[in-house]
C-alpha atoms as a PDB file:
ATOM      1  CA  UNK A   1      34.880 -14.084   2.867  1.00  0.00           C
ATOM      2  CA  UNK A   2      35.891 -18.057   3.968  1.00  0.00           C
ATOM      3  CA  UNK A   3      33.909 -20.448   2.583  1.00  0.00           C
ATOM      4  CA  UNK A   4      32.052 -22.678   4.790  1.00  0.00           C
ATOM      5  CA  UNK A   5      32.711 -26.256   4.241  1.00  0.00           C
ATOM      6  CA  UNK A   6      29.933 -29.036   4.224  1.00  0.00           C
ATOM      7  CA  UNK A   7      31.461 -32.033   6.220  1.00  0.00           C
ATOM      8  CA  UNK A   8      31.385 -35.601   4.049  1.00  0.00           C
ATOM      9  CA  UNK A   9      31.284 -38.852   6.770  1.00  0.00           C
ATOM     10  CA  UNK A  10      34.183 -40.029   8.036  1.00  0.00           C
ATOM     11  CA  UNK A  11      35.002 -43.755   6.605  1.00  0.00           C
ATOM     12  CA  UNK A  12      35.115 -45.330  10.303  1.00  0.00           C
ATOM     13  CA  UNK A  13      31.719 -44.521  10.847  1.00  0.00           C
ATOM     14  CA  UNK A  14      28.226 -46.578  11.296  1.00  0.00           C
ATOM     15  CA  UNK A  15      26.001 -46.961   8.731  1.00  0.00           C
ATOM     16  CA  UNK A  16      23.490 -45.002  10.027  1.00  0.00           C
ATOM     17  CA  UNK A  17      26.089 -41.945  11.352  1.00  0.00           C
ATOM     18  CA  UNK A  18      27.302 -42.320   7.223  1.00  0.00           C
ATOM     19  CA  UNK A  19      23.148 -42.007   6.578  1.00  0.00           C
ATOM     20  CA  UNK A  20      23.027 -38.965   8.645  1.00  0.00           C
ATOM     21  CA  UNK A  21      25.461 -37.122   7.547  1.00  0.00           C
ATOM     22  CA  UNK A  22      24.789 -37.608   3.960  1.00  0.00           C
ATOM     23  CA  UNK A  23      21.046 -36.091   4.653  1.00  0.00           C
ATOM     24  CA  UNK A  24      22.528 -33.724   6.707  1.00  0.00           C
ATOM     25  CA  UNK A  25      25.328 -32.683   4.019  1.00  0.00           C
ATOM     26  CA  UNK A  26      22.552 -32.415   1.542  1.00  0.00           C
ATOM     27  CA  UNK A  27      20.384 -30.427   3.537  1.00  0.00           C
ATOM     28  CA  UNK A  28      22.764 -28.108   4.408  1.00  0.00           C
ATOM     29  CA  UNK A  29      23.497 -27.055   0.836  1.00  0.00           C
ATOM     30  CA  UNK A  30      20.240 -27.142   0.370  1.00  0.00           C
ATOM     31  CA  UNK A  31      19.030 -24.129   2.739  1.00  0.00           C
ATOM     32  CA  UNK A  32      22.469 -22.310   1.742  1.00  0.00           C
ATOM     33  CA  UNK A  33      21.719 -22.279  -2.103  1.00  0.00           C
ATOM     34  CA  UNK A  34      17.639 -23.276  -1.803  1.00  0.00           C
ATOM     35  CA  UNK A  35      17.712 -24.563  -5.448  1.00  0.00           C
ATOM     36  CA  UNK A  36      15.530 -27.351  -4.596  1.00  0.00           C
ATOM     37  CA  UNK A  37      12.980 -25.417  -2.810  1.00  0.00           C
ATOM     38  CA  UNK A  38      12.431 -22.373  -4.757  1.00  0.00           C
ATOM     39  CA  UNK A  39      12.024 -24.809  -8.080  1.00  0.00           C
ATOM     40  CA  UNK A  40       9.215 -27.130  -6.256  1.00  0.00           C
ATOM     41  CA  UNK A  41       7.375 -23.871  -4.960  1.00  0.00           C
ATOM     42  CA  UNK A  42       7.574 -21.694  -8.394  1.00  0.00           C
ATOM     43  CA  UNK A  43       6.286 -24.876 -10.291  1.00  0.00           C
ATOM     44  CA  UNK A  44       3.796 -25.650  -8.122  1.00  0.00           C
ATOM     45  CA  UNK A  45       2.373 -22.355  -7.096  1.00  0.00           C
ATOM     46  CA  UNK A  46       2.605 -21.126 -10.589  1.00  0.00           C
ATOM     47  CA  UNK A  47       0.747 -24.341 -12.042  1.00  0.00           C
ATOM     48  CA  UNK A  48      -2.049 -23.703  -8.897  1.00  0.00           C
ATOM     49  CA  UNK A  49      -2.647 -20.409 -10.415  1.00  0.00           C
ATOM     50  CA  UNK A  50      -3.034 -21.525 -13.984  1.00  0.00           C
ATOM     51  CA  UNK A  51      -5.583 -24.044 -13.082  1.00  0.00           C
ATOM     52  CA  UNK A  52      -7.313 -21.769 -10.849  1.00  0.00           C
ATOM     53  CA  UNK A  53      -7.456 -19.274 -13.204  1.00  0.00           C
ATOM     54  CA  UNK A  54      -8.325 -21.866 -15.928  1.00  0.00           C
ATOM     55  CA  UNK A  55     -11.190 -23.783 -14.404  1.00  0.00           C
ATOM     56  CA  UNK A  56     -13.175 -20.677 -13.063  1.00  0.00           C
ATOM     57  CA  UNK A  57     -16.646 -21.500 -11.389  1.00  0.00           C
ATOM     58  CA  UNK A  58     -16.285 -24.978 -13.071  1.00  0.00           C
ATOM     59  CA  UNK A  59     -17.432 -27.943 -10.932  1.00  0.00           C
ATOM     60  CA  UNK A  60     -14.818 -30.774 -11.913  1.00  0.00           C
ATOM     61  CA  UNK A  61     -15.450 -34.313 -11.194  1.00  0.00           C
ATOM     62  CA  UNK A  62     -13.201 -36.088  -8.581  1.00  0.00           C
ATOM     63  CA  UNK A  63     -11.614 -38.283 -11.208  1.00  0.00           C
ATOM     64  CA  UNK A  64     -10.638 -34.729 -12.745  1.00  0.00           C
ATOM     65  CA  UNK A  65      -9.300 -32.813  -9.667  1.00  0.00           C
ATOM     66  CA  UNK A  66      -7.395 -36.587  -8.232  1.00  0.00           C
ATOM     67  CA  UNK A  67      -5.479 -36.515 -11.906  1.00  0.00           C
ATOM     68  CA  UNK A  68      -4.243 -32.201 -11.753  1.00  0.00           C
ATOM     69  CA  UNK A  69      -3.399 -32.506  -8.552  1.00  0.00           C
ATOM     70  CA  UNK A  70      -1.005 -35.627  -8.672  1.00  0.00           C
ATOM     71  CA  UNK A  71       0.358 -34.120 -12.191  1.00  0.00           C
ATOM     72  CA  UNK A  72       1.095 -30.429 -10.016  1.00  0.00           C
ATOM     73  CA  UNK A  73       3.121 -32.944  -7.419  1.00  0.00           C
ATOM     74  CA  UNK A  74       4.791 -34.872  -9.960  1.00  0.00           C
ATOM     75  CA  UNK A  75       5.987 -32.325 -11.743  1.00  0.00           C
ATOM     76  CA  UNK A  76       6.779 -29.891  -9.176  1.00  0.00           C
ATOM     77  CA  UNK A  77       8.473 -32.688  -7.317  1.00  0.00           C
ATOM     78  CA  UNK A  78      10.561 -33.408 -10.602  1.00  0.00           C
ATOM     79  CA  UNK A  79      11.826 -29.941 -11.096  1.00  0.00           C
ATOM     80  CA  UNK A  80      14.404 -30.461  -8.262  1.00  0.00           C
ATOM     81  CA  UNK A  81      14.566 -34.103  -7.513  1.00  0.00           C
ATOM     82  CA  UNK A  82      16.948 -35.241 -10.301  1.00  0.00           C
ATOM     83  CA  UNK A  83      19.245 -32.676  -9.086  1.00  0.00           C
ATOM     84  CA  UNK A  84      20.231 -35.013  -5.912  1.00  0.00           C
ATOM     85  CA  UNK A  85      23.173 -36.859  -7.296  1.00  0.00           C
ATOM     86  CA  UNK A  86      23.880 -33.871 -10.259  1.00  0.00           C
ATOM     87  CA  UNK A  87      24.633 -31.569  -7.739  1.00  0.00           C
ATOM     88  CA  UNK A  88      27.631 -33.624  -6.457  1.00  0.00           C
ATOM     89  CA  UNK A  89      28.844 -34.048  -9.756  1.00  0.00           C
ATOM     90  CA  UNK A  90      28.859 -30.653 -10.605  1.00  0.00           C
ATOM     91  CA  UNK A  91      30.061 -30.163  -7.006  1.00  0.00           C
ATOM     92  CA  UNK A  92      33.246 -32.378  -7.300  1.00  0.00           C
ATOM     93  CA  UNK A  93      31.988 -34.391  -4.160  1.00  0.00           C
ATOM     94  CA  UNK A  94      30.917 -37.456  -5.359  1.00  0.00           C
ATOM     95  CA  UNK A  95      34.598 -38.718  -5.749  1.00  0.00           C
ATOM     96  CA  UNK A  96      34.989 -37.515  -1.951  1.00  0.00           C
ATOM     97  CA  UNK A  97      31.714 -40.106  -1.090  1.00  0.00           C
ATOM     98  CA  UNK A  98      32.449 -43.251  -3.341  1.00  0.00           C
ATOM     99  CA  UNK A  99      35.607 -42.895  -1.110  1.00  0.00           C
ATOM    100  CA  UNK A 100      34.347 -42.796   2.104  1.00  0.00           C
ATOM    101  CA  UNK A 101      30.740 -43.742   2.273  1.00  0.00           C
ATOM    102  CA  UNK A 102      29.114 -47.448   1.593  1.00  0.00           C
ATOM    103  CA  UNK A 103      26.899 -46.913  -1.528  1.00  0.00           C
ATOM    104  CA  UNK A 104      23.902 -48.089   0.213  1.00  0.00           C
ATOM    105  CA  UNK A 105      24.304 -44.878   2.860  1.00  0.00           C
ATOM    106  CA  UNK A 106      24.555 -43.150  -0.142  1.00  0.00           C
ATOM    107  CA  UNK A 107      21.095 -43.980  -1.767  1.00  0.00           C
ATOM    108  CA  UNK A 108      19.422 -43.680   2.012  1.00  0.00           C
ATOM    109  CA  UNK A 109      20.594 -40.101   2.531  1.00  0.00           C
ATOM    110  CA  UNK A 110      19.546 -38.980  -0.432  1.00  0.00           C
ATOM    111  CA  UNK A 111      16.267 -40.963  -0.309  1.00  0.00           C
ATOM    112  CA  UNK A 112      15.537 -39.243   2.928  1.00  0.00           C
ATOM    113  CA  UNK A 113      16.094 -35.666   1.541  1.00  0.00           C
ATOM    114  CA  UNK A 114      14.007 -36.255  -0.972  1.00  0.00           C
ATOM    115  CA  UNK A 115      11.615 -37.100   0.675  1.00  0.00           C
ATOM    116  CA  UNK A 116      11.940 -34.378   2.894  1.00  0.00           C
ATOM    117  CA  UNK A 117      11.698 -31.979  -0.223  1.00  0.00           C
ATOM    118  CA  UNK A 118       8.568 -33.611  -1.218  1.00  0.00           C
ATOM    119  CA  UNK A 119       6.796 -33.780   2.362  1.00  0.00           C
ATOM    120  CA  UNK A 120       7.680 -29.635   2.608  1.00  0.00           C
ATOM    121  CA  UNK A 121       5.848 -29.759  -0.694  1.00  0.00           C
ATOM    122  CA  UNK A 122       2.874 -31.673  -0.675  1.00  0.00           C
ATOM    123  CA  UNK A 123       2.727 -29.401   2.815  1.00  0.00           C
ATOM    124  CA  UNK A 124       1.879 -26.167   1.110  1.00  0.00           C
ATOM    125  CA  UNK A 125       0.642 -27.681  -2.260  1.00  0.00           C
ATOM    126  CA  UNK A 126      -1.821 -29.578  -0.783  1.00  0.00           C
ATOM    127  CA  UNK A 127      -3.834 -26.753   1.156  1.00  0.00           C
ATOM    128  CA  UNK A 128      -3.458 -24.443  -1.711  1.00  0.00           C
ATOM    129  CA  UNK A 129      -4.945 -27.172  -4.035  1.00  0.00           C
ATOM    130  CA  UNK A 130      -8.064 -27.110  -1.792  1.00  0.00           C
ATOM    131  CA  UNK A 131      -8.018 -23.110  -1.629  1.00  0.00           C
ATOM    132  CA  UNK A 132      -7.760 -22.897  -5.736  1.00  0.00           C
ATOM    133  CA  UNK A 133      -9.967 -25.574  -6.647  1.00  0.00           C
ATOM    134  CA  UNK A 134     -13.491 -27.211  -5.452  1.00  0.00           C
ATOM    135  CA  UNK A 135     -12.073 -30.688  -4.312  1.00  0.00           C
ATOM    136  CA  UNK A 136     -13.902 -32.396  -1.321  1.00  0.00           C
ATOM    137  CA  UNK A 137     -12.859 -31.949   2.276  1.00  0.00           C
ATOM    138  CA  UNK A 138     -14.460 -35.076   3.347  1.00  0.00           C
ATOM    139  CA  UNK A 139     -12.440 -38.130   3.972  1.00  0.00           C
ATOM    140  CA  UNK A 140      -9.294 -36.075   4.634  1.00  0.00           C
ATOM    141  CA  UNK A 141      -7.990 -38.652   6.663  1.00  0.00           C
ATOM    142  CA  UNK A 142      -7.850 -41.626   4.490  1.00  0.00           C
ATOM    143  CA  UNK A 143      -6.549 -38.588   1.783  1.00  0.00           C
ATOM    144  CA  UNK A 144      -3.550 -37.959   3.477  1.00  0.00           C
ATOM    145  CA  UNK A 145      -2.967 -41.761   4.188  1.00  0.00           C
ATOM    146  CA  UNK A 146      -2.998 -41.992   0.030  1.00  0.00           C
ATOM    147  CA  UNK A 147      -0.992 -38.806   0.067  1.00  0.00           C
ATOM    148  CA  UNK A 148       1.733 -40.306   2.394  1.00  0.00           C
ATOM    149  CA  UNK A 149       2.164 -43.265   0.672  1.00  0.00           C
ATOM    150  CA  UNK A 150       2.223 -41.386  -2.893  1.00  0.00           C
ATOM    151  CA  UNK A 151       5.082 -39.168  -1.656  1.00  0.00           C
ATOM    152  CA  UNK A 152       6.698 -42.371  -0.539  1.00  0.00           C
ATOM    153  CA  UNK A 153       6.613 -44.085  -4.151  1.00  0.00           C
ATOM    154  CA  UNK A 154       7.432 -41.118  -5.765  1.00  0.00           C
ATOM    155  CA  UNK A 155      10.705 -40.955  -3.662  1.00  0.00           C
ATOM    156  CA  UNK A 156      11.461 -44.696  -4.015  1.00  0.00           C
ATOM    157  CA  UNK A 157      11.076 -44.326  -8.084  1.00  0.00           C
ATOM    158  CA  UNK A 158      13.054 -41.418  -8.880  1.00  0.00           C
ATOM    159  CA  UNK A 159      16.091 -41.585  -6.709  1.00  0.00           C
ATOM    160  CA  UNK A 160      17.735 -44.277  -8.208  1.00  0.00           C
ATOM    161  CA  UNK A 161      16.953 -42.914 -11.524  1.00  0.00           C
ATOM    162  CA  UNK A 162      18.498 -39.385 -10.428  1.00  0.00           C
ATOM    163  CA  UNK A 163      21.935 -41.606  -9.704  1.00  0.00           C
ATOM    164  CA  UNK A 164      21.996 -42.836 -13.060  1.00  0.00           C
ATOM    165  CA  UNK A 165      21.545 -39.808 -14.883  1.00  0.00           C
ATOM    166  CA  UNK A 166      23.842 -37.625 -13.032  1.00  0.00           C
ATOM    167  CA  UNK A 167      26.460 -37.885 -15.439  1.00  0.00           C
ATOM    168  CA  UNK A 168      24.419 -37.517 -18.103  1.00  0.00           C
ATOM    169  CA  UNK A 169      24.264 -34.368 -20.394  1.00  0.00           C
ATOM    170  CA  UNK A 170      20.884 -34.253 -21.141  1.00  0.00           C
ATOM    171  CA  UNK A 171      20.113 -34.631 -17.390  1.00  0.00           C
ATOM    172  CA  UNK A 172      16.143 -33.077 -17.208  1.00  0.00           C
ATOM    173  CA  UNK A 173      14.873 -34.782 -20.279  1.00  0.00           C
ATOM    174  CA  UNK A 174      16.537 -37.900 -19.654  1.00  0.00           C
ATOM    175  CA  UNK A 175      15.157 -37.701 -16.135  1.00  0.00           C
ATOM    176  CA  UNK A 176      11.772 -37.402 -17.527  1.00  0.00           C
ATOM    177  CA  UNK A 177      12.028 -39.567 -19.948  1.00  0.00           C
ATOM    178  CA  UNK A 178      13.179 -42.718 -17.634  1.00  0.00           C
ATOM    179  CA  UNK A 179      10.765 -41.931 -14.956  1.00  0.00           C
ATOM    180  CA  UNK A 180       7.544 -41.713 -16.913  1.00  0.00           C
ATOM    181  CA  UNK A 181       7.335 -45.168 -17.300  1.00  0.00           C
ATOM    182  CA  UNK A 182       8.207 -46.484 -13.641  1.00  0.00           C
ATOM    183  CA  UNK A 183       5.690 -43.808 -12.817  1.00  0.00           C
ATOM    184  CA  UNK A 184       3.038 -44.268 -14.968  1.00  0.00           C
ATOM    185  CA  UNK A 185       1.492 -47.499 -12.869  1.00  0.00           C
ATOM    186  CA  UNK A 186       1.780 -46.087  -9.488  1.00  0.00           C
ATOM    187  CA  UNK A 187       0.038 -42.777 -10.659  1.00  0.00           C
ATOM    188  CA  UNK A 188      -2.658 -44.623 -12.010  1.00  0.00           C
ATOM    189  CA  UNK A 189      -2.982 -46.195  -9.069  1.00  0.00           C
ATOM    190  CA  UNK A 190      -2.942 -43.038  -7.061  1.00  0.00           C
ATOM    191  CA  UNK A 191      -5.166 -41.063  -9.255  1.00  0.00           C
ATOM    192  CA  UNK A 192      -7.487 -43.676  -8.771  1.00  0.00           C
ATOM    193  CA  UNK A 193      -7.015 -44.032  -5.025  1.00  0.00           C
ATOM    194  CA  UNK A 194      -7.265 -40.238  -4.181  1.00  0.00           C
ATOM    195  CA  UNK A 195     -10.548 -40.218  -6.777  1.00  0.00           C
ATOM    196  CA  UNK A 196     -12.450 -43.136  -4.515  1.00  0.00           C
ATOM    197  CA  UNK A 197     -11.507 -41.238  -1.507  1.00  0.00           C
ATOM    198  CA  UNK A 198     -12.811 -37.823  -2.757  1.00  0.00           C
ATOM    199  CA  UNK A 199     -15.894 -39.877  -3.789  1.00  0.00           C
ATOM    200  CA  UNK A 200     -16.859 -40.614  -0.292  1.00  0.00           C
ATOM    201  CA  UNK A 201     -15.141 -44.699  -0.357  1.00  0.00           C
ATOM    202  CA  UNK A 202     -14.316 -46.158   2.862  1.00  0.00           C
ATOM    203  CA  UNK A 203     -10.596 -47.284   4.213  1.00  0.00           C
ATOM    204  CA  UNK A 204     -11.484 -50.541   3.122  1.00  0.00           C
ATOM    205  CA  UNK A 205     -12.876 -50.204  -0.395  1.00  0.00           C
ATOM    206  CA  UNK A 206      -9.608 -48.857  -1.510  1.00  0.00           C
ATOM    207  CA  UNK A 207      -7.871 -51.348   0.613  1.00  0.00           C
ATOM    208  CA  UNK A 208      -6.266 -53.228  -2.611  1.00  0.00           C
ATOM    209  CA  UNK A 209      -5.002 -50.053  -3.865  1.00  0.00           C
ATOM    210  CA  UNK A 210      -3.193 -48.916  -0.793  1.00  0.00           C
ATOM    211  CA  UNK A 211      -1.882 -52.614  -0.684  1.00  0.00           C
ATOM    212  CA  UNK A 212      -0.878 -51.779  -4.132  1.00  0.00           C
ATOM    213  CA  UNK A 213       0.590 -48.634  -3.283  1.00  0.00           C
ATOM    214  CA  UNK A 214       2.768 -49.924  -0.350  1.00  0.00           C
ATOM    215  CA  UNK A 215       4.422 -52.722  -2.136  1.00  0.00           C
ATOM    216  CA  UNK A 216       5.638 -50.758  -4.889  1.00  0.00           C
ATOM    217  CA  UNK A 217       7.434 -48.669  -2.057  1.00  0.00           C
ATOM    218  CA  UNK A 218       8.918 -52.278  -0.748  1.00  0.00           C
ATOM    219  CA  UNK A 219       9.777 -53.325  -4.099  1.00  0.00           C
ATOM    220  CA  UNK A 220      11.522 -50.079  -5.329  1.00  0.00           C
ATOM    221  CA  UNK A 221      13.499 -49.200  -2.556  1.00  0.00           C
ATOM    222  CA  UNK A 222      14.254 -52.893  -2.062  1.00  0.00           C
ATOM    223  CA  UNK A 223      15.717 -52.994  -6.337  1.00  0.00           C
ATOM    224  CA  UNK A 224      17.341 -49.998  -5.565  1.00  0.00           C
ATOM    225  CA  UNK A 225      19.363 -50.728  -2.608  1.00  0.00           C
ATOM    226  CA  UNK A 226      20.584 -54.047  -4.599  1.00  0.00           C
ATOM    227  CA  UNK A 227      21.481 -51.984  -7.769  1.00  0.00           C
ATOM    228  CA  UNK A 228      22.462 -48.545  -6.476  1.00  0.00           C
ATOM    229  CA  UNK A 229      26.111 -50.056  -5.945  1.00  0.00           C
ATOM    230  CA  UNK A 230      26.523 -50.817 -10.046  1.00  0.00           C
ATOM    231  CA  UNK A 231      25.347 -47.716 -10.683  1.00  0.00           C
ATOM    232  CA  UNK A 232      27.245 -45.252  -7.976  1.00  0.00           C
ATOM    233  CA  UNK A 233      30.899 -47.296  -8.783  1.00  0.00           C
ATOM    234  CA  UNK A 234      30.723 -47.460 -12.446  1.00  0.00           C
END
């Protein structure tokens, strides 16, 4: 049988055409080979089950619950996300793009498919988190404004970092290991957002933290658009 072909963007092209077809490259190979997908779901589900099975009848505080179910994300989110840039390694198309595509379109189409990996995931994580374990339904609004901007910094933190260990060969642990402390302040920060909002706290008594939580997006994606070019050409 002929293999298909994924298209790579033509070098006469607009930024955002070169965007677009980068995401749409990606996502292509994506629902051929579903790599991404079936890791995010089998961690996540299978962690769900362990701490519903774990916890029982137990009544956890929201401090508790905020803390698994950010740690279920993350690490769910982290079984396929580092494999953005190591897939065109592996793939022999990275050459093809460094060729024909601006680094910067680079670092946007694969920031946009991750975060489309991570939305599909927090979108049936998040309703089987509140199936498995006793966490409040109130505030659900300002919840999935924290949520949103979570899966945002998570995106903006680990892309970059996904570029630079591509060629690594110790890819997942050195993933892990370079993440965990660009994460480690935002997740605090989230952890502590979702728990106020769980809690019963208003929109604007976690105000500072969603501040918090949106500049870190600005900041990240901003350092990574000025650096991605070092680290994609060297």
């Amino acid at each position: 049988m002929r293999k298909k072909s994924i298209a790579l963007p033509a070098s006469n092209a607009g930024l955002t055409n070169k965007v677009l077809a980068v995401y749409v490259k990606d996502l292509r190979l994506e629902l051929r080979s579903r790599y991404g997908l079936n890791a995010i779901f089998m961690f996540g589900i299978s962690s769900l089950t362990v701490i519903s099975f774990s916890l029982g009848q137990a009544a956890l505080s929201t401090k508790v619950l905020s803390a698994l179910y950010w740690i279920v994300v993350l690490f769910s989110a982290m079984s396929a996300m580092a494999q953005v840039f190591v897939r065109e390694e592996e793939s022999g198309t990275a050459m093809a793009l460094r060729l024909t595509t601006e680094p910067n379109a680079v670092y946007l189409g694969k920031l946009f498919f991750n975060l489309s990996l991570l939305v599909i995931l927090v979108s049936v994580i998040t309703p089987l988190f509140f199936i498995f374990t006793d966490a409040p339904v109130e505030g659900i609004v300002n919840f999935l404004l924290v949520m949103i901007l979570g899966v945002l910094d998570l995106c903006a933190a680990t892309t970059l970092i996904a570029a630079i260990i591509a060629r690594a060969s110790v890819k997942g642990a050195l993933f892990a290991v370079l993440s965990f402390p660009i994460l480690l302040p935002v997740l605090i920060v989230l952890v502590a957002a979702t728990d106020k909002v769980w809690a019963g706290s208003s929109l604007a008594e976690v105000s500072k933290l969603l501040q918090f939580l949106l500049a870190y997006v600005v900041i990240m994606v901003t350092a990574s658009l000025m650096l991605f070019k070092f680290v994609w050409e060297d």
